[in-house]
Protein backbone atom coordinates (compact mmCIF):
# COMPACT_ATOMS: atom_id res chain seq x y z
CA UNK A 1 21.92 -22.73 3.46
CA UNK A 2 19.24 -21.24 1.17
CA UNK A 3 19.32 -22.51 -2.39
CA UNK A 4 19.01 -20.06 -5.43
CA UNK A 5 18.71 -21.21 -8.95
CA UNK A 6 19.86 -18.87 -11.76
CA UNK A 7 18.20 -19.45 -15.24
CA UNK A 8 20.22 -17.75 -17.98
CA UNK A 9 21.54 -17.89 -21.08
CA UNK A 10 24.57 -15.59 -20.93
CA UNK A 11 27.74 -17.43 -19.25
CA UNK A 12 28.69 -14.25 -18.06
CA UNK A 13 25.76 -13.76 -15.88
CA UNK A 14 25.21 -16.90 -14.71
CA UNK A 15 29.07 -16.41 -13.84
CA UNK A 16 28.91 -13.04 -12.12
CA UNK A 17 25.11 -14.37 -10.21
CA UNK A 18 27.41 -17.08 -9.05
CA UNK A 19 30.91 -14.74 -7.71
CA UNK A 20 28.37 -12.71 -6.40
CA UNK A 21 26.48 -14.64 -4.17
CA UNK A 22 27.93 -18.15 -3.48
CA UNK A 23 29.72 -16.87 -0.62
CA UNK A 24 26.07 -17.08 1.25
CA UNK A 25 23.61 -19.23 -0.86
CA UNK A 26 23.81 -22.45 -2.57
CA UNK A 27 23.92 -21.49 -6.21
CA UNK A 28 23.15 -23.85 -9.23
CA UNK A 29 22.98 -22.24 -12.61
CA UNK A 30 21.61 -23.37 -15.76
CA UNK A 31 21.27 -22.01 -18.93
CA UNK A 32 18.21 -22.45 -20.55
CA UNK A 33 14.30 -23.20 -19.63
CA UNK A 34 14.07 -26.99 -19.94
CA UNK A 35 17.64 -27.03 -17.63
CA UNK A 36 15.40 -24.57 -15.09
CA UNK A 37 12.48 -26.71 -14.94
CA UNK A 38 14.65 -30.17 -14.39
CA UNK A 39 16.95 -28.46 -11.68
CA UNK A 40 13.89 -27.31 -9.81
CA UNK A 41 12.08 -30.48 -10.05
CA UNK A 42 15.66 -32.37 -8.44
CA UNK A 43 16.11 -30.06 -5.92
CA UNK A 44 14.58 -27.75 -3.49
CA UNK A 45 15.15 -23.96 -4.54
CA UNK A 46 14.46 -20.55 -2.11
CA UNK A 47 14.62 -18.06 -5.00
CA UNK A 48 14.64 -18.46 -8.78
CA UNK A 49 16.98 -15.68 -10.75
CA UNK A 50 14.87 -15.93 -14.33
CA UNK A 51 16.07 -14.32 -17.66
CA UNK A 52 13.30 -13.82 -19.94
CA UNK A 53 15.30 -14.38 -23.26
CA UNK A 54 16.01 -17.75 -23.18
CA UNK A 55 16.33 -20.87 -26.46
CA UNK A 56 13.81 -22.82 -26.45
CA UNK A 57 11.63 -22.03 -23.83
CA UNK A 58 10.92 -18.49 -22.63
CA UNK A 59 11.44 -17.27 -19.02
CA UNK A 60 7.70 -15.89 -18.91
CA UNK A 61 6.98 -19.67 -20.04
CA UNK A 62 9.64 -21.08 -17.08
CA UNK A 63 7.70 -19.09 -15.02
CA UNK A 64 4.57 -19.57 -15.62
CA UNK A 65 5.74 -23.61 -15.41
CA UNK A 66 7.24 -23.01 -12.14
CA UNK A 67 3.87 -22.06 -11.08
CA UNK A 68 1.53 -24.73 -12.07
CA UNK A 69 3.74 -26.85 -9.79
CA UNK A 70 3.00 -27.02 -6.08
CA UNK A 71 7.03 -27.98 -5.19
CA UNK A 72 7.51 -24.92 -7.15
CA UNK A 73 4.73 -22.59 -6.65
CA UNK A 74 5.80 -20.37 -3.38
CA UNK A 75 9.46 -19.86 -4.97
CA UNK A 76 9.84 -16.28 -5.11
CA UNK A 77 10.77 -15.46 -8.96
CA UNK A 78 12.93 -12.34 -9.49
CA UNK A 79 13.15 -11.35 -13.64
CA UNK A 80 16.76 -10.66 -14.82
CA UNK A 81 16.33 -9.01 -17.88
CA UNK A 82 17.27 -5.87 -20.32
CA UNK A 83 13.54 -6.13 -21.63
CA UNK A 84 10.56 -5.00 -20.30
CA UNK A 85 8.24 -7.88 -19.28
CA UNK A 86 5.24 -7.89 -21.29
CA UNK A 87 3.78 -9.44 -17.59
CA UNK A 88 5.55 -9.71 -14.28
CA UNK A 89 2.37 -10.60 -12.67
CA UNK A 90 3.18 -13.31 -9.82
CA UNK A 91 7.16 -12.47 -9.82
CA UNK A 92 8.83 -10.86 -6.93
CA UNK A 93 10.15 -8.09 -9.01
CA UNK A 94 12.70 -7.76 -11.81
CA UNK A 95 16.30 -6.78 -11.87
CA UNK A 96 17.20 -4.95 -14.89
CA UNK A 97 20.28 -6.14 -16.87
CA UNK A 98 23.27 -4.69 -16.75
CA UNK A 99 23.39 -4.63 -13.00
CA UNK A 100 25.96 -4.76 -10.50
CA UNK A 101 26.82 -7.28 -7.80
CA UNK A 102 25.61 -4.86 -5.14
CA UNK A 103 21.90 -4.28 -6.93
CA UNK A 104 21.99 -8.17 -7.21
CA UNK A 105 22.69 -8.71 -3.45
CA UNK A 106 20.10 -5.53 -2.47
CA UNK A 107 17.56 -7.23 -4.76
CA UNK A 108 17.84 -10.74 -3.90
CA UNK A 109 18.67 -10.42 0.04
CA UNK A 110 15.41 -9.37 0.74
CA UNK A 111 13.29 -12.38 -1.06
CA UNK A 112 15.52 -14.89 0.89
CA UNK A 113 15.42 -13.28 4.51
């Protein structure tokens, strides 16, 4: 089963990221950067569901740690956000907040196929 980790702060999201696709994919949700980088160093991840907003450590920084790590490095990064990213450079795309569980599923199904 392919593994996607969802990085945000909101309990909400992490909650609907979670109804809305742990009925195909391992989901483990954390919410906030240092929580990202930890859960990605303990275990294997397919896709990476990154909020930009986050305390402590932005997701532009989670991501740009993600990628200075060759475990991490080929993990497709989709932004969630209501912001637009001041860089998206080496992410998969970003999903812009408030979505639905279907633009989740149309936007993530595709990374992990």
């Amino acid at each position: 089963m392919k593994s996607i980790l969802v990085v945000d702060d909101e309990p909400v999201v992490r909650a609907l990221v979670e109804a809305s696709l742990g009925d195909t994919f391992r989901v483990t949700a954390v919410g906030d950067g240092i929580g990202a980088i930890d859960a990605a160093e303990g275990t294997p991840v397919d896709l990476v569901l990154l909020d930009l907003r986050l305390p402590g450590m932005s997701g532009a920084e989670v991501a740009r740690r993600l990628r200075s790590r060759a475990a991490t490095a080929a993990v497709p990064i989709l932004y969630m956000t209501g912001i637009d990213p001041a860089d998206s450079d080496g992410v998969a795309g970003v999903l812009r907040k408030p979505f639905t569980p279907a633009a989740l599923r149309a936007a993530v199904l595709p990374l992990l196929s």
